[in-house]
C-alpha atoms as a PDB file:
ATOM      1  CA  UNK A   1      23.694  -6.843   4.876  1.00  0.00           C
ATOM      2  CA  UNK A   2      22.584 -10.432   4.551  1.00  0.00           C
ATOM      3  CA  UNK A   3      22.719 -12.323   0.960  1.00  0.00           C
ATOM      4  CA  UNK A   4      19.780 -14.495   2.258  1.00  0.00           C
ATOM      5  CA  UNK A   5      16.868 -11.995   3.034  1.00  0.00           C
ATOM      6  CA  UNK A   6      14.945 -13.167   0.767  1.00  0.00           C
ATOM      7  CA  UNK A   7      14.847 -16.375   1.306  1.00  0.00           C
ATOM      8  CA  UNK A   8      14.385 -15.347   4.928  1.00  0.00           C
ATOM      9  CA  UNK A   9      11.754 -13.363   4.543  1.00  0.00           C
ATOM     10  CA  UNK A  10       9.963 -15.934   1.727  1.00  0.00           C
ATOM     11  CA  UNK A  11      10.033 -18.678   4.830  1.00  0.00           C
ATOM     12  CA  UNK A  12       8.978 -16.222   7.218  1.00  0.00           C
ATOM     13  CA  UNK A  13       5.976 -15.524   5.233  1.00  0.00           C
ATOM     14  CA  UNK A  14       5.587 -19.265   4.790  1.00  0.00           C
ATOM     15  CA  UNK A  15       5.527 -19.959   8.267  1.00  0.00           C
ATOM     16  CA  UNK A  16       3.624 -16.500   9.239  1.00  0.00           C
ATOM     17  CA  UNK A  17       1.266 -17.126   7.015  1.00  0.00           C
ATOM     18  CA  UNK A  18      -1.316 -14.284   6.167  1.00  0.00           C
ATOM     19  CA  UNK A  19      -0.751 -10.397   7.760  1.00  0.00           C
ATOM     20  CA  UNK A  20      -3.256 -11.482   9.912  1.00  0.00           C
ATOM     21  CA  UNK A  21      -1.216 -14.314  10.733  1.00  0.00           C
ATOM     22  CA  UNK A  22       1.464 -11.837  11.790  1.00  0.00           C
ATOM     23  CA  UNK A  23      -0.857  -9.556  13.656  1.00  0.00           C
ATOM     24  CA  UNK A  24      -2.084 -12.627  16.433  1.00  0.00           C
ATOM     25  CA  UNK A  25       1.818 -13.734  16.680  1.00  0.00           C
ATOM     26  CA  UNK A  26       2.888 -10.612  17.701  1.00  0.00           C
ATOM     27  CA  UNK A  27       0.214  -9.137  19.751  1.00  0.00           C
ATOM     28  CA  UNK A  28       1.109 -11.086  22.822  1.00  0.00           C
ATOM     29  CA  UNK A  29       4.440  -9.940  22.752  1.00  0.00           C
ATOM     30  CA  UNK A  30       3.478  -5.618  21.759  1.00  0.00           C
ATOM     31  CA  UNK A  31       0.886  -6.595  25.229  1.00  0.00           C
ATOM     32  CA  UNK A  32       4.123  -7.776  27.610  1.00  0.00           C
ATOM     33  CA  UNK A  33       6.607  -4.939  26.149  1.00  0.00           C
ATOM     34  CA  UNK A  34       3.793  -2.141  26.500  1.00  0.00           C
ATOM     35  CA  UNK A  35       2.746  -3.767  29.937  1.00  0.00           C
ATOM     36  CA  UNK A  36       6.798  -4.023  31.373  1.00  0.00           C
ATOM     37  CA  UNK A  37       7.496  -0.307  29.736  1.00  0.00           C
ATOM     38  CA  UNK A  38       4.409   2.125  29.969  1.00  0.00           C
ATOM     39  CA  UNK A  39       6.832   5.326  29.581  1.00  0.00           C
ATOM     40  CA  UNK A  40       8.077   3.895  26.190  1.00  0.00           C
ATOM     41  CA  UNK A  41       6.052   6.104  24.194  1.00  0.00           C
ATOM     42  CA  UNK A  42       6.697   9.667  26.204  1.00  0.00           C
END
């Protein structure tokens, strides 16, 4: 699909950091979709 995901994904993980990393970056986002959407998982 892209010829660069690699390198994407290589700077991603640069930036991101550690899993961890990942985990605090995204939780505040997973709080305001599952806050804005509570029937998205019935």
């Amino acid at each position: 699909m892209f010829d660069d995901a690699p390198a994407v994904a290589k700077l991603t993980a640069s930036q991101v950091g550690t899993h961890k990393g990942g985990y605090f970056s995204f939780q505040p986002l997973w709080d305001w979709i599952t806050e804005a959407e509570p029937d998205l998982f019935n």
